[in-house]
Protein backbone atom coordinates (compact mmCIF):
# COMPACT_ATOMS: atom_id res chain seq x y z
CA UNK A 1 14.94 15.06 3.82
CA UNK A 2 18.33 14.85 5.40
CA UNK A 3 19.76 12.33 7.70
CA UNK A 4 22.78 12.05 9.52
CA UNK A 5 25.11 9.02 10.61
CA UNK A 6 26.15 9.01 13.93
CA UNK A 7 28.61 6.21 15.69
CA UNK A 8 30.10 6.69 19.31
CA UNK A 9 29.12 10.66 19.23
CA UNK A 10 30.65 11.43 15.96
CA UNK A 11 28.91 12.15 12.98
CA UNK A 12 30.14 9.96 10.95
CA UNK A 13 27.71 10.15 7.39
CA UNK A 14 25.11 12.10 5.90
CA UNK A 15 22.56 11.83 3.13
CA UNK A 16 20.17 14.10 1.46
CA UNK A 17 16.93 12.63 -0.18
CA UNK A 18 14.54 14.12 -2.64
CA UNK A 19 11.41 13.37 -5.25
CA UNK A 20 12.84 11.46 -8.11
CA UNK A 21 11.57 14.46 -10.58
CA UNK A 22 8.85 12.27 -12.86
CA UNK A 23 8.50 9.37 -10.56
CA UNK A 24 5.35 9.36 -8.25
CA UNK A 25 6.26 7.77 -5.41
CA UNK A 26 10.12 7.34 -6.09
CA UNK A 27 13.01 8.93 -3.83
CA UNK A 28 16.63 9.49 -5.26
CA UNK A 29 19.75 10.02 -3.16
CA UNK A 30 21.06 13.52 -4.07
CA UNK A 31 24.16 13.34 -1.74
CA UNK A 32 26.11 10.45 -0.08
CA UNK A 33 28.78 11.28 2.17
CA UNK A 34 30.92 9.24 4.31
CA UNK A 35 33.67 10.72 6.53
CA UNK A 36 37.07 9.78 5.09
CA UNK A 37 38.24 8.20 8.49
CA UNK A 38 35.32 5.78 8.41
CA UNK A 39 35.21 4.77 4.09
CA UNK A 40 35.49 1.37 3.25
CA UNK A 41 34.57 -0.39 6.66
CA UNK A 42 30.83 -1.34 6.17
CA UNK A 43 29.61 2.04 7.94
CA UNK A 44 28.41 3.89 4.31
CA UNK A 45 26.15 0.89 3.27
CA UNK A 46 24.74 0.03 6.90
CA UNK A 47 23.65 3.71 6.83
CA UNK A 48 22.63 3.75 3.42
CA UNK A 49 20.42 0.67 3.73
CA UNK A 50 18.86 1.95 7.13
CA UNK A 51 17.85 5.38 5.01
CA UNK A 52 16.51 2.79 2.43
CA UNK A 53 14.48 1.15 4.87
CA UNK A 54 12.42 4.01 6.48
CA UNK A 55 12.06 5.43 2.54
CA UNK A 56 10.49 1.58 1.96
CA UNK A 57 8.42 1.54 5.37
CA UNK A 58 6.58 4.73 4.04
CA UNK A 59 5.87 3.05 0.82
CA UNK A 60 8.30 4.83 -1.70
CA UNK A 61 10.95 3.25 -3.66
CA UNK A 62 14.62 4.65 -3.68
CA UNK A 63 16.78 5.25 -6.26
CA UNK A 64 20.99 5.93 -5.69
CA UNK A 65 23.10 6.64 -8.53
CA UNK A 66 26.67 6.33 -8.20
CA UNK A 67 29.94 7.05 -10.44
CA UNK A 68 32.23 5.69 -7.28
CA UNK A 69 33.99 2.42 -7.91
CA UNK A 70 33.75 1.05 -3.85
CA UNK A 71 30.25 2.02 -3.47
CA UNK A 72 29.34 0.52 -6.71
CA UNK A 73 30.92 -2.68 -6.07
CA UNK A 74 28.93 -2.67 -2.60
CA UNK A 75 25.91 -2.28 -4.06
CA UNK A 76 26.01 -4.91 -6.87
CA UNK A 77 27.42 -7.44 -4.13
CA UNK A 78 23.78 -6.39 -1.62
CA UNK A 79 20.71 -8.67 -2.75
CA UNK A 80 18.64 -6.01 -1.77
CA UNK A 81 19.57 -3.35 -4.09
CA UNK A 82 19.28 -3.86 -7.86
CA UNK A 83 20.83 -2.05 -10.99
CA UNK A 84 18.81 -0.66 -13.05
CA UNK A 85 20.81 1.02 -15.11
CA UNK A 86 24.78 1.85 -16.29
CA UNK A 87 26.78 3.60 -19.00
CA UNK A 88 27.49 7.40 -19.68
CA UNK A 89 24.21 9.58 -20.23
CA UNK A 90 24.49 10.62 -23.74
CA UNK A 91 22.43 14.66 -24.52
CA UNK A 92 20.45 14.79 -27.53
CA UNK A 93 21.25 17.37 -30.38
CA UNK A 94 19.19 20.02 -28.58
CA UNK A 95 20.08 19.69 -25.15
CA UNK A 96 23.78 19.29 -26.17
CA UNK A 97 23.14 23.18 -27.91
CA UNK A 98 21.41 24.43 -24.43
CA UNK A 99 24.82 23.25 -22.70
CA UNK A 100 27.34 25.49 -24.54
CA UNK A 101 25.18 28.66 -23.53
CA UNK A 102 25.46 27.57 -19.71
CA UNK A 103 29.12 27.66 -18.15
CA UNK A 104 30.38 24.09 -16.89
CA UNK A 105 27.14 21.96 -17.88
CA UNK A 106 28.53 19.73 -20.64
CA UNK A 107 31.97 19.37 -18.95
CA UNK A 108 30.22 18.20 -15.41
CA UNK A 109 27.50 15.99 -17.04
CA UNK A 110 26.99 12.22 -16.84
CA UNK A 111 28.28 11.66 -20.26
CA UNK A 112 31.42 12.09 -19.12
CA UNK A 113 31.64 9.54 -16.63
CA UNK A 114 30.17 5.57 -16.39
CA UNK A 115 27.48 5.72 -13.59
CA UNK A 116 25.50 3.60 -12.37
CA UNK A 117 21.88 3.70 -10.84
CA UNK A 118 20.48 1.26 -8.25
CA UNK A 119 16.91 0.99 -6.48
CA UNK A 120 16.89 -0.43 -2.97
CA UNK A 121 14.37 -3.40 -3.73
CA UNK A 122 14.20 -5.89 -0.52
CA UNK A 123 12.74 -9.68 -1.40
């Protein structure tokens, strides 16, 4: 599912949702994307939430996982979304062999980075 962010004509965010692969009934955010000109004023989580929402109204859960400082402040700060989860993903033995045979895995994965992962969970 995609949806689009739109303010005074101008598309001003965009989102793409799919299955959470494993998790009957669970959505994850696989892109979040907020136009430069409008970052840091509010509009990213407003949309965000809204998208959270409609996932809730149809009775899945939502799951958004984040490496970026702003949005992860955000979300921590919102009662209605929770972390679950944070730290660097660490491969196994076996899946850290798979990655040298396939250009650019190991250098892009989580492991490299602190992220953080968040369901949208409304009292």
């Amino acid at each position: 599912m995609q949806y689009v962010g739109v303010m005074d004509g101008e598309l001003v965010a965009h989102t793409g949702i799919i299955p959470f692969p494993m998790h009957k009934g669970v959505r994850r955010v696989h892109r979040f994307v907020v136009l430069p000109d409008y970052q840091g004023i509010g509009i990213g989580m407003k949309f965000i939430d809204k998208v959270a929402q409609m996932i809730r109204e149809r009775g899945e859960r939502l799951n958004l996982t984040t490496t970026t400082p702003a949005l992860k402040h955000a979300l921590i700060k919102d009662p209605r979304w929770s972390l679950a989860r944070y730290g660097r993903a660490e491969l196994n033995r076996k899946s850290a062999k798979e990655a040298q045979y396939v250009s650019g895995i190991a250098a892009s994965s989580s492991m490299n980075r602190v992220t953080y992962s968040f369901y949208y969970e409304p009292k």
